[in-house]
N, C-alpha and C. Protein backbone atom coordinates (compact mmCIF):
# COMPACT_ATOMS: atom_id res chain seq x y z
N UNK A 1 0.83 -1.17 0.00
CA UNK A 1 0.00 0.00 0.00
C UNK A 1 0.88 1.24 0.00
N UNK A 2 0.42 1.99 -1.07
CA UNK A 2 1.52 3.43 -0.70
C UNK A 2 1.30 4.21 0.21
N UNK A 3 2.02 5.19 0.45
CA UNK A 3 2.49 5.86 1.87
C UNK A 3 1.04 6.97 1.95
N UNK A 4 -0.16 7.24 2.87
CA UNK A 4 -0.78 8.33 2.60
C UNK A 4 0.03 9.63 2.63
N UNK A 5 -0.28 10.75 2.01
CA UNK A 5 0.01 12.09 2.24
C UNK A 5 -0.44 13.05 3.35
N UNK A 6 0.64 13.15 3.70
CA UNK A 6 0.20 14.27 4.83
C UNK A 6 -1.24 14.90 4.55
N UNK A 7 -2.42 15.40 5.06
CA UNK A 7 -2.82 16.42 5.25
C UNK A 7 -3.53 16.58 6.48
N UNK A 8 -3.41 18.24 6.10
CA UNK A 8 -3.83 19.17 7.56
C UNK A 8 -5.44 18.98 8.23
N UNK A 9 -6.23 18.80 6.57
CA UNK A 9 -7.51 18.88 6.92
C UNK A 9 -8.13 17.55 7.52
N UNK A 10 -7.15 16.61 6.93
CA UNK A 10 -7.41 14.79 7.27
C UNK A 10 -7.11 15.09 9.04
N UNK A 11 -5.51 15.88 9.42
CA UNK A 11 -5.60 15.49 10.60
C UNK A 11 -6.33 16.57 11.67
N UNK A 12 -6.82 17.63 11.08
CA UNK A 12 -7.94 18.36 12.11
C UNK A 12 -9.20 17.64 12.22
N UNK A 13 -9.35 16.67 11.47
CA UNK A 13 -10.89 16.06 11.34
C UNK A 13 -10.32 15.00 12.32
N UNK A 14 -9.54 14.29 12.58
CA UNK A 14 -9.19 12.91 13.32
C UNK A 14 -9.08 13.75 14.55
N UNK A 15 -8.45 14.97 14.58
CA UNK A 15 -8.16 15.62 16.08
C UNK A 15 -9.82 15.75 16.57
N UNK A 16 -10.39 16.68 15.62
CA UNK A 16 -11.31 16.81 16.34
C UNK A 16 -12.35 15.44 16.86
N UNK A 17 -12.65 14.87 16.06
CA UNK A 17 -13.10 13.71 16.75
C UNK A 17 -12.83 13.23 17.78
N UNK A 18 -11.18 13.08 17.72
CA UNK A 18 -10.74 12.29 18.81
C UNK A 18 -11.11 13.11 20.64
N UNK A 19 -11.21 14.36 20.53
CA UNK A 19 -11.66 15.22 21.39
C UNK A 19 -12.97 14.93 22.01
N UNK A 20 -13.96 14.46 21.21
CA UNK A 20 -15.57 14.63 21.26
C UNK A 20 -15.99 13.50 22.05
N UNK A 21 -16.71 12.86 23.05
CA UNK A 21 -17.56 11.97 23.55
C UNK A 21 -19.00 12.04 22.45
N UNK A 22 -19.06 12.79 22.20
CA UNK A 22 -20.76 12.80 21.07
C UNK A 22 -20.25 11.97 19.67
N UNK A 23 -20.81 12.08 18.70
CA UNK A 23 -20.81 11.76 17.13
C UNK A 23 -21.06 12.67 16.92
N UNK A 24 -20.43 13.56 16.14
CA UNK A 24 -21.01 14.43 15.05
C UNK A 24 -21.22 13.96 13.67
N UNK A 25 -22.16 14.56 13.38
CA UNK A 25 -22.23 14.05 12.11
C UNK A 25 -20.88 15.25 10.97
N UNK A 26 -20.83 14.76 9.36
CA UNK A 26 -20.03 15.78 8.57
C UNK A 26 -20.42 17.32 8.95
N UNK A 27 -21.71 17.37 8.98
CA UNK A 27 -22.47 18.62 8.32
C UNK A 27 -21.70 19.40 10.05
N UNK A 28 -21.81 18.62 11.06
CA UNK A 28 -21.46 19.60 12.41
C UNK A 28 -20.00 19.84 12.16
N UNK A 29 -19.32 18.78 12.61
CA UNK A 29 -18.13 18.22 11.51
C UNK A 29 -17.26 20.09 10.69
N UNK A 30 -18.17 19.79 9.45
CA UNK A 30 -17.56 20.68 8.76
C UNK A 30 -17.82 22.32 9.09
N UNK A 31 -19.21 22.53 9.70
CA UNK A 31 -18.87 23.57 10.41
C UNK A 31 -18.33 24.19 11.72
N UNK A 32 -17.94 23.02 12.86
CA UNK A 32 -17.18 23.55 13.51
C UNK A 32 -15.56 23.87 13.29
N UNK A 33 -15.11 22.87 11.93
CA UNK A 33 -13.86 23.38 11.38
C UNK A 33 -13.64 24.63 10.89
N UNK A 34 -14.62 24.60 10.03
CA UNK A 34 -14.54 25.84 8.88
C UNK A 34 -13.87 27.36 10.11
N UNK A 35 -14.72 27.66 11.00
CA UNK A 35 -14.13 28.40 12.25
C UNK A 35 -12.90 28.81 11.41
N UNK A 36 -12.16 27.56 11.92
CA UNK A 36 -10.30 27.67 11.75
C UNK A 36 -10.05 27.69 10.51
N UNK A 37 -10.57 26.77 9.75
CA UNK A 37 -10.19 26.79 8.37
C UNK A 37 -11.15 26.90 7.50
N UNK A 38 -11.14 28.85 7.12
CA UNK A 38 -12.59 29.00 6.15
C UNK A 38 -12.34 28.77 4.61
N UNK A 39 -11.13 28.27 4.24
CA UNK A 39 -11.21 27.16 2.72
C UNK A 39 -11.46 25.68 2.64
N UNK A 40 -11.70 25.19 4.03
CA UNK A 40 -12.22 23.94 4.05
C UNK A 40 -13.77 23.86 3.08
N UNK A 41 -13.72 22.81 2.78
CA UNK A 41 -14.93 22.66 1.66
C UNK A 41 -15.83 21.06 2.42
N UNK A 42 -17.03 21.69 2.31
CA UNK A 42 -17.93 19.90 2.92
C UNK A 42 -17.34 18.43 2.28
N UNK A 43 -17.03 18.99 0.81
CA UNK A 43 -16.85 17.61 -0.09
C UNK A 43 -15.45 17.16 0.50
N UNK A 44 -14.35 18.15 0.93
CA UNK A 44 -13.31 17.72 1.26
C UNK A 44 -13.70 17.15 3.08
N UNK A 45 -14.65 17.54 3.60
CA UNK A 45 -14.83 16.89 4.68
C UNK A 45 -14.75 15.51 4.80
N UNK A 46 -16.16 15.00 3.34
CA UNK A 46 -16.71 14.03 3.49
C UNK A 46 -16.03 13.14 2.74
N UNK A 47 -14.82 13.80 1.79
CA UNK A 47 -13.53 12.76 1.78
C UNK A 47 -12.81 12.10 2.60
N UNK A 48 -12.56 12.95 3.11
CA UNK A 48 -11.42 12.43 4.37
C UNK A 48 -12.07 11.49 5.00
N UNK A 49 -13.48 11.86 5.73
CA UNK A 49 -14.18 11.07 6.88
C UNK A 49 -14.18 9.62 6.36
N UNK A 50 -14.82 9.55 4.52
CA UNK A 50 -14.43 8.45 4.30
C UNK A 50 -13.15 7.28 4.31
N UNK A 51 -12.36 8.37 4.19
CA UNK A 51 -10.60 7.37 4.11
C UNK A 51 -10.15 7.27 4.81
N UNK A 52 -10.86 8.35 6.64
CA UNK A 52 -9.97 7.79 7.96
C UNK A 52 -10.97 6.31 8.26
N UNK A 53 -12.48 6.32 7.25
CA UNK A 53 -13.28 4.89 8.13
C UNK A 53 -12.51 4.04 7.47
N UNK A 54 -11.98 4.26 6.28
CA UNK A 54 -11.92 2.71 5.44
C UNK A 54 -10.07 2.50 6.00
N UNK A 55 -9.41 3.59 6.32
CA UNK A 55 -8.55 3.46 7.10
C UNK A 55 -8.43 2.88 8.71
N UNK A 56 -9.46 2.59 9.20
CA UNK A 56 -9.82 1.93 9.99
C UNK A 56 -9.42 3.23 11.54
N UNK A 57 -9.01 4.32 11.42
CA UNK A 57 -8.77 5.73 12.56
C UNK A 57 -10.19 6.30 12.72
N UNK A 58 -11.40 5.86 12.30
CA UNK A 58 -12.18 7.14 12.62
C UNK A 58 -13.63 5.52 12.39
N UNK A 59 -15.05 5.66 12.90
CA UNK A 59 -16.02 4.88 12.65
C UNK A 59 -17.19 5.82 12.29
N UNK A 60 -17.55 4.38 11.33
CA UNK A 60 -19.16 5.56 11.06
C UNK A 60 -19.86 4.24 11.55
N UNK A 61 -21.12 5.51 11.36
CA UNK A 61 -21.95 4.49 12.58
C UNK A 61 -23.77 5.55 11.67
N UNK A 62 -23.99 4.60 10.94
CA UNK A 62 -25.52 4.74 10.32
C UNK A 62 -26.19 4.46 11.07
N UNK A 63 -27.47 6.02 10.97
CA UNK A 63 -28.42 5.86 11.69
C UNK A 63 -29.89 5.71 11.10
N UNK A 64 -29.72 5.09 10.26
CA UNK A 64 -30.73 4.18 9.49
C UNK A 64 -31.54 5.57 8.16
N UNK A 65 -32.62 6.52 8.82
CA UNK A 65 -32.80 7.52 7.95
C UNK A 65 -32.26 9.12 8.19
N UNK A 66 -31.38 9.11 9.45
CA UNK A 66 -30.67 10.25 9.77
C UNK A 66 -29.28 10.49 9.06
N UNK A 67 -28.57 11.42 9.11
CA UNK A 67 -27.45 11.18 8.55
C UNK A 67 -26.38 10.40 9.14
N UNK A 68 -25.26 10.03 8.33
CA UNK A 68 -24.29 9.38 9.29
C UNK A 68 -23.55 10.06 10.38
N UNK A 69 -23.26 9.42 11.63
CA UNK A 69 -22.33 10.01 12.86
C UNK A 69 -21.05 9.69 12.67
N UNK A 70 -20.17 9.92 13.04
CA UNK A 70 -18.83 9.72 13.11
C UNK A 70 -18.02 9.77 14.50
N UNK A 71 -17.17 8.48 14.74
CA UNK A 71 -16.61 8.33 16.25
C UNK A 71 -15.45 7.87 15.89
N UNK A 72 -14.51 9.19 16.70
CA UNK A 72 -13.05 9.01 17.02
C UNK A 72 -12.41 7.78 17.98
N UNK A 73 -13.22 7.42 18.79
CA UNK A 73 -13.03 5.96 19.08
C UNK A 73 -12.91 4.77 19.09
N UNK A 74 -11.97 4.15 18.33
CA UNK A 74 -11.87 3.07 17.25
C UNK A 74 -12.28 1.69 18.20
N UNK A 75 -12.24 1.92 19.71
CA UNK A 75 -12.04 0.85 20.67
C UNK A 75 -13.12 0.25 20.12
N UNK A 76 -13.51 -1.01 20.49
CA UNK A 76 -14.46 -1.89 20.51
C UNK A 76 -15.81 -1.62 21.79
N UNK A 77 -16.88 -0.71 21.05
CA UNK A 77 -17.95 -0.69 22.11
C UNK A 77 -19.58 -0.32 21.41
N UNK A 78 -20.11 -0.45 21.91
CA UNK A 78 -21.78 -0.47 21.68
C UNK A 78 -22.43 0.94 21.81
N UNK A 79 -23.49 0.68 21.25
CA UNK A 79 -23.80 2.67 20.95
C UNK A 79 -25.23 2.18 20.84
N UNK A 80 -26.22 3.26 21.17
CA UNK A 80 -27.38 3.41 21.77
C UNK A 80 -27.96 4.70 20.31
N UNK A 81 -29.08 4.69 19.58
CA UNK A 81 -29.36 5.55 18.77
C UNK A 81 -30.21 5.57 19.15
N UNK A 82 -30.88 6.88 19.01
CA UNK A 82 -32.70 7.61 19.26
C UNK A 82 -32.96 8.06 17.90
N UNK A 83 -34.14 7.07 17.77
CA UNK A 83 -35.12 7.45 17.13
C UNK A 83 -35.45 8.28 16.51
N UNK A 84 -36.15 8.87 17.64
CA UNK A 84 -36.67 10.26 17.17
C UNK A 84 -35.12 11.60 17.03
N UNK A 85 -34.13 11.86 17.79
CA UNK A 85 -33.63 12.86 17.32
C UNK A 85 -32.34 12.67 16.61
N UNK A 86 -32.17 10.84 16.92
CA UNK A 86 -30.88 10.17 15.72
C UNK A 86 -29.39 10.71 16.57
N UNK A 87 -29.67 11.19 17.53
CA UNK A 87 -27.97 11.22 18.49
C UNK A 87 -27.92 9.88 18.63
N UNK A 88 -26.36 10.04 18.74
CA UNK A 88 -25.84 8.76 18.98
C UNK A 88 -24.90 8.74 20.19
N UNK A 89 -24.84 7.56 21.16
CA UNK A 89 -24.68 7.61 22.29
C UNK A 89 -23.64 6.12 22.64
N UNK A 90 -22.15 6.09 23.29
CA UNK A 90 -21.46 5.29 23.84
C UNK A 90 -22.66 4.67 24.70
N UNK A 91 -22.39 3.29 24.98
CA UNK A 91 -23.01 2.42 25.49
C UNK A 91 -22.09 1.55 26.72
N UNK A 92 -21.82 1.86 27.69
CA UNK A 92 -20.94 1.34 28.71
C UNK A 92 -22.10 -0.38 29.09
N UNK A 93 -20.97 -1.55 28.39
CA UNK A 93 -22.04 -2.57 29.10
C UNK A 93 -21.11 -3.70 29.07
N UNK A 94 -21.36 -5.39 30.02
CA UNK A 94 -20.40 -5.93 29.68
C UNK A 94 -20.24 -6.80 28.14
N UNK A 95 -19.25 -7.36 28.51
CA UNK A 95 -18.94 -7.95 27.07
C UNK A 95 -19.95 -9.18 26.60
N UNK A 96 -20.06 -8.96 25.38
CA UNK A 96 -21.04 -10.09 24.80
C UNK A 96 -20.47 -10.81 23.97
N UNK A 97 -19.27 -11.47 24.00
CA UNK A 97 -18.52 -11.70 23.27
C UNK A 97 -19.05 -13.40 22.90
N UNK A 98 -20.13 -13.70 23.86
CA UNK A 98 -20.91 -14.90 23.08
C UNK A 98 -21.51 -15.08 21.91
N UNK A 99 -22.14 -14.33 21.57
CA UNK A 99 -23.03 -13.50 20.28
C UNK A 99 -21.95 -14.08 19.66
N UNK A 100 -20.96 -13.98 19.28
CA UNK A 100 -20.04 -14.55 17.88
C UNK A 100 -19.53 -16.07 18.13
N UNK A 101 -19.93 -16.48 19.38
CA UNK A 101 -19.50 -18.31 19.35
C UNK A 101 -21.06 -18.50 18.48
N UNK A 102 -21.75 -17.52 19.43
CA UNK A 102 -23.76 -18.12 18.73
C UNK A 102 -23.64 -18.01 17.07
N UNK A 103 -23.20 -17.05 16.39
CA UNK A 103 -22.94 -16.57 15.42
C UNK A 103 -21.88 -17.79 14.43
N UNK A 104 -21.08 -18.14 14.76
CA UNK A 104 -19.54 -19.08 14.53
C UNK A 104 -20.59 -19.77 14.26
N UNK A 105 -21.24 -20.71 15.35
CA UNK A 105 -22.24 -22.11 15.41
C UNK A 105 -23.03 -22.45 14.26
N UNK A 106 -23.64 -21.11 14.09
CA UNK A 106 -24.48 -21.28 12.74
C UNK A 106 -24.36 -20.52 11.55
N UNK A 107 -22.65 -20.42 11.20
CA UNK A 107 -22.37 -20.18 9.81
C UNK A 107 -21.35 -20.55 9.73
N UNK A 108 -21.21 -20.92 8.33
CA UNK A 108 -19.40 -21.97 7.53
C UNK A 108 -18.74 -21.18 7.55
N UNK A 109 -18.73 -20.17 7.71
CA UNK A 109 -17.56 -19.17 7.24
C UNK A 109 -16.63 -19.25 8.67
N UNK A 110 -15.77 -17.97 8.38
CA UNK A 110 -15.22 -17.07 9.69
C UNK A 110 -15.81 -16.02 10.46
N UNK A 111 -16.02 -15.45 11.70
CA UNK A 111 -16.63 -14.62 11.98
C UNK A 111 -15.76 -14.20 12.74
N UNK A 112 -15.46 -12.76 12.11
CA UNK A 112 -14.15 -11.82 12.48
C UNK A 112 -14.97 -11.07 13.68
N UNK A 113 -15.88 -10.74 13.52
CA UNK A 113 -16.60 -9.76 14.55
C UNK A 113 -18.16 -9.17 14.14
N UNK A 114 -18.32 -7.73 14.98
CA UNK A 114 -19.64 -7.66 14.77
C UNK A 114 -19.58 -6.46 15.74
N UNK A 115 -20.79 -5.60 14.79
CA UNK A 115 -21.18 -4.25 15.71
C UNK A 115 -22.86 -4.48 15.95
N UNK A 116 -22.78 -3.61 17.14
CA UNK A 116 -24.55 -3.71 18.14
C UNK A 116 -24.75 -2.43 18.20
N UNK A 117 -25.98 -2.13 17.72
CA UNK A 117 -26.57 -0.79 18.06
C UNK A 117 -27.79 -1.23 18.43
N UNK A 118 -28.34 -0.41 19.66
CA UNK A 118 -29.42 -0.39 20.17
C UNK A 118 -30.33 1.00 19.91
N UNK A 119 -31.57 0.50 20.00
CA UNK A 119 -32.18 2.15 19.46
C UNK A 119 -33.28 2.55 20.28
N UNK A 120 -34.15 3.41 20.26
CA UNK A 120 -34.89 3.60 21.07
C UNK A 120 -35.34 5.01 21.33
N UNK A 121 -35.81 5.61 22.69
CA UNK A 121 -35.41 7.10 22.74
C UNK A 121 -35.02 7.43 23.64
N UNK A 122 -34.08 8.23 23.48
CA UNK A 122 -33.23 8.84 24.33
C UNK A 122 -33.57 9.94 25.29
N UNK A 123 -33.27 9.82 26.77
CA UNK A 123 -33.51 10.66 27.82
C UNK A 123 -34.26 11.83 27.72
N UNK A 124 -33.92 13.07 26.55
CA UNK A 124 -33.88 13.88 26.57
C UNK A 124 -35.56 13.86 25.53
N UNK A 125 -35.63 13.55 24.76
CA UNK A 125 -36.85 12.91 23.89
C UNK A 125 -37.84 12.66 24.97
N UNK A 126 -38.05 11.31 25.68
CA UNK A 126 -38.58 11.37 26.47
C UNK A 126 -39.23 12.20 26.96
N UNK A 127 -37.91 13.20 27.44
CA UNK A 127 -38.67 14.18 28.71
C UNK A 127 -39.33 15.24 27.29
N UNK A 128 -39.16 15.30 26.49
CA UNK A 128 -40.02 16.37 25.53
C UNK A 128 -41.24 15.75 25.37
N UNK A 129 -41.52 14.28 25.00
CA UNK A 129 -42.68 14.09 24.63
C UNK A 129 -43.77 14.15 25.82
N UNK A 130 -42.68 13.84 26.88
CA UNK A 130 -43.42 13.91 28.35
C UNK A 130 -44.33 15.15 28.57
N UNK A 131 -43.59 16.19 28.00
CA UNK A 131 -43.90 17.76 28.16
C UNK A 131 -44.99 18.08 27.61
N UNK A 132 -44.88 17.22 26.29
CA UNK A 132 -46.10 17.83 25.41
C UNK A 132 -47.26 16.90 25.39
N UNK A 133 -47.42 15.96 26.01
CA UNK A 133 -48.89 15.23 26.36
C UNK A 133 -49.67 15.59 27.92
């Protein structure tokens, strides 16, 4: 594989992530950069974001009809999506690392791994819909 090229905008997008407990999606993404760098362009956002995921430094994480989130946290962990306002949320829980013997059991192949998202609504939802009935 050849060597990537430096760039500035690839590594303010990995910095900033790596900073964040939330997901942002591109669109937050590219405007909290722009700030610092007002020749940054969305398309060059949504380059990069793609080549740090497929580079395996940065995760996306689809939220089915919302846009995609993006997490500087490459570790291995579970994430919680709402529904209704499509944040996306770390999931502190223990390991389920059975799910892939269950998984192994009933397929020929290999089973390298596997991501869990849970969905639902989130705290803050709740207390709105709470408000308005």
């Amino acid at each position: 594989m050849a060597t990537l090229k430096y760039s500035r905008q690839r590594e303010s997008i990995k910095n900033f992530l790596a900073g964040r407990p939330d997901h942002p999606t591109a669109e937050t993404i590219y405007s909290c950069l722009r700030k610092e760098q007002p020749h940054l362009s969305l398309g060059t956002v949504y380059r990069n974001l793609s080549l740090l995921t497929e580079l395996g430094e940065i995760r996306k994480i689809s939220v089915g009809d919302g846009p995609d989130h993006f997490d500087g946290d490459t570790t291995f962990h579970h994430h919680f999506i709402c529904r209704q306002c499509h944040q996306v949320f770390d999931l502190k829980m223990e390991n389920m690392d059975d799910i892939m013997q269950s998984a192994a059991e009933n397929f020929n192949g290999h089973v390298e791994g596997y991501i869990t998202n849970f969905y639902g609504l989130c705290d803050n939802c709740i207390k709105k819909n709470d408000s308005r009935a």
